[in-house]
C-alpha atoms as a PDB file:
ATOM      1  CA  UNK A   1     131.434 -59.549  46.815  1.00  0.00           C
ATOM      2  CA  UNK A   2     131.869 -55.610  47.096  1.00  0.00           C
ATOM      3  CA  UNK A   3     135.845 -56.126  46.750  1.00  0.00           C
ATOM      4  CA  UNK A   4     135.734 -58.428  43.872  1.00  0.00           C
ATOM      5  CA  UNK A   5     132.911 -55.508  41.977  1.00  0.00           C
ATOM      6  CA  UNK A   6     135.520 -52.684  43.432  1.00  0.00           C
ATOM      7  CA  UNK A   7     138.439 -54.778  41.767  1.00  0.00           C
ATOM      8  CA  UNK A   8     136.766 -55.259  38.508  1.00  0.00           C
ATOM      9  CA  UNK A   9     135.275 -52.454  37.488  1.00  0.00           C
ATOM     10  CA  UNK A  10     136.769 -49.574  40.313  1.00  0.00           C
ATOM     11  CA  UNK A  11     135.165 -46.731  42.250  1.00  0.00           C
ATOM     12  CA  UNK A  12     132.506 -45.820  42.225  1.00  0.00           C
ATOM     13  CA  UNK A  13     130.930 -48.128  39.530  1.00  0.00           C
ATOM     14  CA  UNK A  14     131.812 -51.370  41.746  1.00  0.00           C
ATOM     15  CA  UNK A  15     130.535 -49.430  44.869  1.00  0.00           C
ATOM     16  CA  UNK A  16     127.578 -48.753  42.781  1.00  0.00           C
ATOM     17  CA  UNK A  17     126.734 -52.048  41.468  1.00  0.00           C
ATOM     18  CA  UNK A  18     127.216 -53.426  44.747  1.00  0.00           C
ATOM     19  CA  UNK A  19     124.279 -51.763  46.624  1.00  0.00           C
ATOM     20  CA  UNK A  20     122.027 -51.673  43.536  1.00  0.00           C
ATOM     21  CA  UNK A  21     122.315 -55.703  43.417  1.00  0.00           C
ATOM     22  CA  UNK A  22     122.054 -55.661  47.269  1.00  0.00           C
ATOM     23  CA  UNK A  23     118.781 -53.396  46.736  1.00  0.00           C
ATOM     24  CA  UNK A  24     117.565 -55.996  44.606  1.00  0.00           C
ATOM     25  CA  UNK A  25     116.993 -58.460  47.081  1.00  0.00           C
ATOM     26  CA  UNK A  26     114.280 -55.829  49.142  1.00  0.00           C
ATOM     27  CA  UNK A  27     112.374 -55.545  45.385  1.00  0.00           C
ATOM     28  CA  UNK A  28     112.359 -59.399  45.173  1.00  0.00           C
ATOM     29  CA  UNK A  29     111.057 -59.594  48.857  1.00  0.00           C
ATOM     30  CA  UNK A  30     108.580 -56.784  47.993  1.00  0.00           C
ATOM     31  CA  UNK A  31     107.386 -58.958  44.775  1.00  0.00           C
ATOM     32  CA  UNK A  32     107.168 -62.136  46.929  1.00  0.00           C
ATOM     33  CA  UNK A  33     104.789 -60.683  50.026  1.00  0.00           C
ATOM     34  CA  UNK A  34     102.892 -58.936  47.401  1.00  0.00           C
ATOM     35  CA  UNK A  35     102.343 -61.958  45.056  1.00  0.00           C
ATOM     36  CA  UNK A  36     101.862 -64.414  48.136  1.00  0.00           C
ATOM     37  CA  UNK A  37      99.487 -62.160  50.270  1.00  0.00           C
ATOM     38  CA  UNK A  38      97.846 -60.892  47.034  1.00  0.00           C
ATOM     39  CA  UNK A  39      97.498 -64.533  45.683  1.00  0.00           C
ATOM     40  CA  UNK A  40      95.676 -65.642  48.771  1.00  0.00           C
ATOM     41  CA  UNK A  41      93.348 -62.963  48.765  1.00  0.00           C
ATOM     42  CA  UNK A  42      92.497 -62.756  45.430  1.00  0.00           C
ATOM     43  CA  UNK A  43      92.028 -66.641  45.684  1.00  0.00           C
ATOM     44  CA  UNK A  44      89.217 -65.764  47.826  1.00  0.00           C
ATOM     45  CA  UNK A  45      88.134 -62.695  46.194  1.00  0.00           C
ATOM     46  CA  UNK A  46      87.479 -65.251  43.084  1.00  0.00           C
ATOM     47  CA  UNK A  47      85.505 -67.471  45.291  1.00  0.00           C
ATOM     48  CA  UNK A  48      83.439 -65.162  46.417  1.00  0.00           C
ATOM     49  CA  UNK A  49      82.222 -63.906  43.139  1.00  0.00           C
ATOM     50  CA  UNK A  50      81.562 -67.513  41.635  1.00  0.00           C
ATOM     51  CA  UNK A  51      79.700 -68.007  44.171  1.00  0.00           C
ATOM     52  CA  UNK A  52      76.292 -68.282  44.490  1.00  0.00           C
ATOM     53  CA  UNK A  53      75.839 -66.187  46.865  1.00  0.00           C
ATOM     54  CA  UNK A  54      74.902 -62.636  45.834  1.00  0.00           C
ATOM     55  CA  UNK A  55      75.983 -60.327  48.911  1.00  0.00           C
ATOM     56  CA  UNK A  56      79.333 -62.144  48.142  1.00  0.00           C
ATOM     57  CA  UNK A  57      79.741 -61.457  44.705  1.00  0.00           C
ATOM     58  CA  UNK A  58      79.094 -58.009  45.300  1.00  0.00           C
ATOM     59  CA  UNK A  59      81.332 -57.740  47.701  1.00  0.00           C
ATOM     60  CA  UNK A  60      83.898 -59.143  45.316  1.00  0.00           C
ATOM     61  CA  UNK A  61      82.972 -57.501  42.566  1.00  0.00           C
ATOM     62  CA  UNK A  62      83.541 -53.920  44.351  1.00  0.00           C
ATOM     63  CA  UNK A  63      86.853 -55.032  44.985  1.00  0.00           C
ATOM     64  CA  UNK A  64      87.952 -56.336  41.802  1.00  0.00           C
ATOM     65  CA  UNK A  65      86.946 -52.938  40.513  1.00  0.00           C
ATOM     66  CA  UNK A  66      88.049 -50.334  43.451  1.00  0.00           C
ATOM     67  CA  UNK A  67      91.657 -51.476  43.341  1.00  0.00           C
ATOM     68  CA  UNK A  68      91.884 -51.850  39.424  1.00  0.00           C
ATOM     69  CA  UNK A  69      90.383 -48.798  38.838  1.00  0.00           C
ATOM     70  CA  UNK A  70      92.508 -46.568  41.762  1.00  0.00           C
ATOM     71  CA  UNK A  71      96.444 -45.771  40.600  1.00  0.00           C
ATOM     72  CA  UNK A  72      98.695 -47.912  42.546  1.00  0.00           C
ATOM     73  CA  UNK A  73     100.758 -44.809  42.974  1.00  0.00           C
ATOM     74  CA  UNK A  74      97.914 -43.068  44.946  1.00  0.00           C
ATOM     75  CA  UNK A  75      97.796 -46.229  47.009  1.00  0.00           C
ATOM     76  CA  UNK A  76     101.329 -46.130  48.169  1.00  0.00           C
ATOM     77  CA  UNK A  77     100.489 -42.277  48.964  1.00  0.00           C
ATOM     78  CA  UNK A  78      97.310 -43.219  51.095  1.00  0.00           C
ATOM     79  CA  UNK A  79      98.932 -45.860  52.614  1.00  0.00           C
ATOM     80  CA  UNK A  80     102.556 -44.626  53.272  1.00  0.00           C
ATOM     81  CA  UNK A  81     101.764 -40.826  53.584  1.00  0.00           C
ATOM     82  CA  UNK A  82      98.265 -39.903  53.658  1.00  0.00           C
ATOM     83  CA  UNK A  83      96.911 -42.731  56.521  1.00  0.00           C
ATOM     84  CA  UNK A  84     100.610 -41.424  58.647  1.00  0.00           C
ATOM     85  CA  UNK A  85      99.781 -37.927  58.840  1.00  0.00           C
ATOM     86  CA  UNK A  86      96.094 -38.169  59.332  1.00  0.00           C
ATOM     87  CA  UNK A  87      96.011 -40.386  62.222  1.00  0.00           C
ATOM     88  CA  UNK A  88      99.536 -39.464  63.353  1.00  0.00           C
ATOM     89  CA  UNK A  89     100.726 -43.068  62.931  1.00  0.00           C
ATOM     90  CA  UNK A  90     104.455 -43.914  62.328  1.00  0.00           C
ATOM     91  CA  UNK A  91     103.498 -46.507  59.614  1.00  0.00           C
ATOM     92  CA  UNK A  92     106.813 -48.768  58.368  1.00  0.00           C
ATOM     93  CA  UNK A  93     107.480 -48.679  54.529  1.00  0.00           C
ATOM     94  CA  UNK A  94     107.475 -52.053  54.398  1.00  0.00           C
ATOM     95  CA  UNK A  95     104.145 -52.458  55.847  1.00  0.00           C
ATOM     96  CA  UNK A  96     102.516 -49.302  53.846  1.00  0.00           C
ATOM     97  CA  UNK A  97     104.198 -50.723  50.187  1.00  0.00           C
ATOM     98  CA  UNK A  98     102.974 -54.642  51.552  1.00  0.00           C
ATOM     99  CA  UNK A  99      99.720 -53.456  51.955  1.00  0.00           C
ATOM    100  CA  UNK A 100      99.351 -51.548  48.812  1.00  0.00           C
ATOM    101  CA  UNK A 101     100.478 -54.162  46.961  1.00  0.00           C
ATOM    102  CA  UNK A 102      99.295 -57.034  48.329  1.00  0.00           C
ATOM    103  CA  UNK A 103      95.731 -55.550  47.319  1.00  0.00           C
ATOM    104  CA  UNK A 104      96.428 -54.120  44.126  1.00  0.00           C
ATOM    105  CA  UNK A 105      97.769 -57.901  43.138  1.00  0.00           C
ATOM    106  CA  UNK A 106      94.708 -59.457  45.090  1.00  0.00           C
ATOM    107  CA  UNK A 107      92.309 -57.350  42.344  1.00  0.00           C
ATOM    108  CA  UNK A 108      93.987 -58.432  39.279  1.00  0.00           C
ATOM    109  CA  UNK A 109      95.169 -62.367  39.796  1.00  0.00           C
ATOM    110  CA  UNK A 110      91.028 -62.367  41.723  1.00  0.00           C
ATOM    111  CA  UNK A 111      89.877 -60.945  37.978  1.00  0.00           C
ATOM    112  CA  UNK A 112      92.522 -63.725  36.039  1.00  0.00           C
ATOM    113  CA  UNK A 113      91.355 -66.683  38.085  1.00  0.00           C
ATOM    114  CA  UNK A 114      87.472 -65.662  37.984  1.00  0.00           C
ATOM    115  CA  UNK A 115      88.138 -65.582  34.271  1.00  0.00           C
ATOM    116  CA  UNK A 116      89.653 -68.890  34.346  1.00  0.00           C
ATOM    117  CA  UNK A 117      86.905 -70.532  36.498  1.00  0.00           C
ATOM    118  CA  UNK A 118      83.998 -69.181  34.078  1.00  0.00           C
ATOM    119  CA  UNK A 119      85.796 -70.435  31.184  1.00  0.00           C
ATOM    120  CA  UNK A 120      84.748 -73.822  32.165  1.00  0.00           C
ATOM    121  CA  UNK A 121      81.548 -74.856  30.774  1.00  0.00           C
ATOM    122  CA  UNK A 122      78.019 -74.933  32.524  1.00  0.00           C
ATOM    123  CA  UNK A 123      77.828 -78.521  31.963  1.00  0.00           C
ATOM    124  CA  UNK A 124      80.338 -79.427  34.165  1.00  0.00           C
ATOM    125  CA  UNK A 125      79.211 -77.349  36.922  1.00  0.00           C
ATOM    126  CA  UNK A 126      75.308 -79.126  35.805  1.00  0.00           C
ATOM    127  CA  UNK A 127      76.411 -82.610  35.771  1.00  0.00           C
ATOM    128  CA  UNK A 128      78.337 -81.948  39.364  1.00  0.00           C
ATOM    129  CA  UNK A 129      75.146 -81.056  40.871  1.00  0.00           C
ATOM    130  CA  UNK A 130      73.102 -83.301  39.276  1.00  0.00           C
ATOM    131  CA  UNK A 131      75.510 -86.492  41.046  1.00  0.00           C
ATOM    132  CA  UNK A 132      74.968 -84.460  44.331  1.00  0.00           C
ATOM    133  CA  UNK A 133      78.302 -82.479  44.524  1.00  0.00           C
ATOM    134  CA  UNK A 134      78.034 -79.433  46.751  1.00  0.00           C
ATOM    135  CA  UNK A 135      79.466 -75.598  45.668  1.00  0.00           C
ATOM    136  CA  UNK A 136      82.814 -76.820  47.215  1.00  0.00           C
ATOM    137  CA  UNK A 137      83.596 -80.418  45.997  1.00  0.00           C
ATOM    138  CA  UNK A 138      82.745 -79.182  42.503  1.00  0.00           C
ATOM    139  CA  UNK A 139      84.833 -76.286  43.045  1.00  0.00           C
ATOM    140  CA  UNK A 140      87.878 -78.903  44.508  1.00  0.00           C
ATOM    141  CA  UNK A 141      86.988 -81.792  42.225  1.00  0.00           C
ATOM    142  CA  UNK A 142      85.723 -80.311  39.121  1.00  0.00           C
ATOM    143  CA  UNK A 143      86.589 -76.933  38.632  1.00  0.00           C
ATOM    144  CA  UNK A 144      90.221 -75.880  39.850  1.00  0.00           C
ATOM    145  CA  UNK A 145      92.292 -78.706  38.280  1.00  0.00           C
ATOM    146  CA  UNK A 146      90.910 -77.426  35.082  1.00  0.00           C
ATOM    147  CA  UNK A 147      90.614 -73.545  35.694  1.00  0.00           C
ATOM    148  CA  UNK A 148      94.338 -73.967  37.220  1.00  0.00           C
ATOM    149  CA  UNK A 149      96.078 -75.094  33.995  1.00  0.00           C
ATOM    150  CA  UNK A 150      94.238 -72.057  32.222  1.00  0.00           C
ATOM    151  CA  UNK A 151      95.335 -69.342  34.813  1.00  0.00           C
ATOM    152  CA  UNK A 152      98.442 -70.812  35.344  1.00  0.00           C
ATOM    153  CA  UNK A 153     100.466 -68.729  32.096  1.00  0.00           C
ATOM    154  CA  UNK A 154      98.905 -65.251  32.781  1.00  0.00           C
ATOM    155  CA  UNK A 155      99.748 -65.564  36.370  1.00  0.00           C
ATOM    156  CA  UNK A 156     103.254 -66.393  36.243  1.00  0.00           C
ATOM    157  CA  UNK A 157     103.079 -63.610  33.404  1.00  0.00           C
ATOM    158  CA  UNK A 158     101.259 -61.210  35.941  1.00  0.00           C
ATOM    159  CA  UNK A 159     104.475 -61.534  38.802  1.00  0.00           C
ATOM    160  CA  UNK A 160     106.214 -59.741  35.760  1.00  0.00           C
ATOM    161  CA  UNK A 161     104.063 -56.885  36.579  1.00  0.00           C
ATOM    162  CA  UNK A 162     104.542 -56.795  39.766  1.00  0.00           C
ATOM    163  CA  UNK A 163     108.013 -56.691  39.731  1.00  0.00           C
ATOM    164  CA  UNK A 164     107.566 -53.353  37.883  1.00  0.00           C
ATOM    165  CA  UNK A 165     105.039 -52.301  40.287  1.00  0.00           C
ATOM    166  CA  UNK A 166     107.174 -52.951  43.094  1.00  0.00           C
ATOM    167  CA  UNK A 167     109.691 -49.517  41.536  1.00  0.00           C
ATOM    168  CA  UNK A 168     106.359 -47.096  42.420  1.00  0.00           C
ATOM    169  CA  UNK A 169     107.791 -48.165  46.394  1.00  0.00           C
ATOM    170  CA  UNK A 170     110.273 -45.490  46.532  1.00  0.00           C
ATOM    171  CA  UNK A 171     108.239 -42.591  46.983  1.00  0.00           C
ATOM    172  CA  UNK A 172     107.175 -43.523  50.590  1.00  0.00           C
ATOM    173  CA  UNK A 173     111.014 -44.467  51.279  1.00  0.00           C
ATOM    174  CA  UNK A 174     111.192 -47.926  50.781  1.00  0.00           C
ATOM    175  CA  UNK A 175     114.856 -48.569  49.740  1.00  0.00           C
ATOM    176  CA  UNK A 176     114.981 -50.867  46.981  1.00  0.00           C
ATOM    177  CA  UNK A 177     116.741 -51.004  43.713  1.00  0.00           C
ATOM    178  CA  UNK A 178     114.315 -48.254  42.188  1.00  0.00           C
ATOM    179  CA  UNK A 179     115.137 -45.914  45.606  1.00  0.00           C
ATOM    180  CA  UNK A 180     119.069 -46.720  45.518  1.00  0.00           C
ATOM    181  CA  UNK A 181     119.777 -46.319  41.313  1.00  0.00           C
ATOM    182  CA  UNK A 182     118.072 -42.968  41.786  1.00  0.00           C
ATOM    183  CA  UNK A 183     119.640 -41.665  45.086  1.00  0.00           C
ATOM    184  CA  UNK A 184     122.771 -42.555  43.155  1.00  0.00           C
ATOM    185  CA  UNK A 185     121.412 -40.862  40.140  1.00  0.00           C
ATOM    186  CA  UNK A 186     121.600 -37.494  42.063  1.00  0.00           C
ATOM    187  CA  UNK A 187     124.103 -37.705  43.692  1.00  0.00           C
ATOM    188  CA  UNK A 188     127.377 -35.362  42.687  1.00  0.00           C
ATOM    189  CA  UNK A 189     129.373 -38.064  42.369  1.00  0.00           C
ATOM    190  CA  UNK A 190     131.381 -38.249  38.766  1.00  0.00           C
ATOM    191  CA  UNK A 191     130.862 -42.007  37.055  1.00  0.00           C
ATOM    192  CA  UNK A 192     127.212 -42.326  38.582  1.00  0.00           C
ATOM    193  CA  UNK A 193     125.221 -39.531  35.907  1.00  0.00           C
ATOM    194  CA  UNK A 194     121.643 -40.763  34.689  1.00  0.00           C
ATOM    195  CA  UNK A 195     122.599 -41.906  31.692  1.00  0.00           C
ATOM    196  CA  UNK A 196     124.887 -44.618  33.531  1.00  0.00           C
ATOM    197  CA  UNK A 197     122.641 -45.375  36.426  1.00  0.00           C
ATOM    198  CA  UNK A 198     119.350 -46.085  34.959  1.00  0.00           C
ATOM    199  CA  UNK A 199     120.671 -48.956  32.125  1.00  0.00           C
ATOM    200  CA  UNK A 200     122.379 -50.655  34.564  1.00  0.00           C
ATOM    201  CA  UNK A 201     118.882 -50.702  36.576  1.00  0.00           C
ATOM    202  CA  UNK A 202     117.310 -51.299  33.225  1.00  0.00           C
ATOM    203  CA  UNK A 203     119.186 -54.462  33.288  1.00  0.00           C
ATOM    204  CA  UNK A 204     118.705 -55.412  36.899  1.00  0.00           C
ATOM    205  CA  UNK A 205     115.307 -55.200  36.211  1.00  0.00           C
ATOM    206  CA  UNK A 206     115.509 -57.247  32.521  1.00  0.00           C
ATOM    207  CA  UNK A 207     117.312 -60.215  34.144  1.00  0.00           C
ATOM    208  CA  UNK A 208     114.198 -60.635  36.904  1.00  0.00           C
ATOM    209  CA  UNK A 209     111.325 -60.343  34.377  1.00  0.00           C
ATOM    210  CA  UNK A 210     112.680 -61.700  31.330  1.00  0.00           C
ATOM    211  CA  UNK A 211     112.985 -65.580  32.559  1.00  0.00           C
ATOM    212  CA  UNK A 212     109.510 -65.133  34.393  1.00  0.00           C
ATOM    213  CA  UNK A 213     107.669 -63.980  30.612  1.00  0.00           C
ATOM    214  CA  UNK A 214     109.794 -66.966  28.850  1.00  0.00           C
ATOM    215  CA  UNK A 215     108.220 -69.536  31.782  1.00  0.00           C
ATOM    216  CA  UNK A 216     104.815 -67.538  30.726  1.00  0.00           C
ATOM    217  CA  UNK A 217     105.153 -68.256  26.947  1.00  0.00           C
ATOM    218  CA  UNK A 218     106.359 -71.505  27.501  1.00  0.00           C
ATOM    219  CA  UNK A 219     103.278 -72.861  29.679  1.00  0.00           C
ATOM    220  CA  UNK A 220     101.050 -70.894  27.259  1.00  0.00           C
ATOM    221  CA  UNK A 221     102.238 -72.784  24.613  1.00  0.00           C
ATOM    222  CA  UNK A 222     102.165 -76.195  26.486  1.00  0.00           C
ATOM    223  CA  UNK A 223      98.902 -76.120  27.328  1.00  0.00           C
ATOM    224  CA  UNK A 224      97.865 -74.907  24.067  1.00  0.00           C
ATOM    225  CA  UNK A 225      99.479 -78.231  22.254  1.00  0.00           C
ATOM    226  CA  UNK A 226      97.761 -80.628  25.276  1.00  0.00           C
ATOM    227  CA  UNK A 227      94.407 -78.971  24.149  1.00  0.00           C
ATOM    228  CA  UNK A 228      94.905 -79.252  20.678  1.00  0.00           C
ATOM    229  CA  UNK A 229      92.854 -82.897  19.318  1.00  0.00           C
ATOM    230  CA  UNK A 230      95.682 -85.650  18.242  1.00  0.00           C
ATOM    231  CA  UNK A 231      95.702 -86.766  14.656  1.00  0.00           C
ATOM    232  CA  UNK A 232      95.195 -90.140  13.869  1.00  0.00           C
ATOM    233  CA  UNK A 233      97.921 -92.251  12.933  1.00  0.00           C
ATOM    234  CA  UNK A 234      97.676 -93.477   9.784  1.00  0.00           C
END
């Protein structure tokens, strides 16, 4: 693949688009560990605060608000700089932008799937307990297949978010498209200025999100014509 981008469009531009697409592939693995590890944890982050118990909504609560309300930026400092040099640990990048991701996802899809399960109405939750259905087999048999289709759109629409988070990385040296486009950036090289670097990462970063917020829209909008009551035929 590097020869055929060197033969089409020379040096250094095909050298250039070579490693930025081969960056690429570390931001999608970034975006995948953080939307994975951050969708099971905020899974149970929104369990915990519908809930009935209180020391467990609380607890979720707190978190749902510590890691929307601190910078993700800071996070990747803590974790990839800050944590390092306090406790003289040689912390990977991959682990310290994992972790800070995977719990600044956990807060916000946690806060969208709460939201989703207290859309549904207290009579359902009433009439579960009132045919003997515990917290759980409402929550399984009641509860998710509905709150799922509403969550659905805004998390799909969320990843899109995260795949712009995942750029922040580079500042505790994880090498991914954001790292490479700028090292390149810098460098004295003639054909790889600024002004030619960052739209071609501009574009990189278009063709990952834009199909993700079409998917969004599209689910949006199918749900929204399911729920909408069918006319009678005349």
């Amino acid at each position: 693949m590097k020869e055929m981008l060197i033969y089409a469009f020379g040096k250094p531009h095909g050298i250039v688009l070579f490693q930025l697409l081969e960056a690429t592939q570390f931001t999608i693995a970034l975006t995948a560990i953080a939307f994975i590890g951050g969708g099971f944890l905020g899974a149970l982050i929104a369990l915990m605060n519908v809930s009935p118990n209180r020391i467990f909504k609380q607890i979720s609560t707190a978190h749902m608000w510590l890691f929307q309300a601190t910078p993700l930026l800071m996070m990747l400092f803590i974790f990839g700089l800050g944590i390092p040099r306090l406790f003289k640990l040689d912390i990977n990048p991959w682990l310290a932008a994992s972790f800070a991701l995977i719990l600044y996802t956990s807060a916000y899809l946690a806060d969208v799937w709460r939201g989703a399960i207290r859309s549904i109405p207290v009579g359902q939750w009433e009439c579960s307990k009132a045919i003997g259905l515990n917290f759980f087999k409402t929550m399984r048999l009641v509860i998710m297949p509905q709150a799922i289709r509403i969550s659905v759109a805004p998390t799909v629409g969320f990843l899109v978010q995260i795949i712009k988070a995942t750029s922040l990385a580079y500042i505790i040296g994880f090498h991914d498209l954001m790292s490479i486009g700028k090292r390149w950036a810098n460098s004295p090289v003639t054909g790889t200025e600024p002004f030619v670097i960052f739209p071609i990462m501009a574009l990189i970063y278009f063709f990952l999100c834009f199909p993700l917020s079409i998917l969004s829209r599209r689910i949006e909008k199918k749900f929204d014509t399911e729920k909408r009551p069918k006319t009678a035929s005349a």
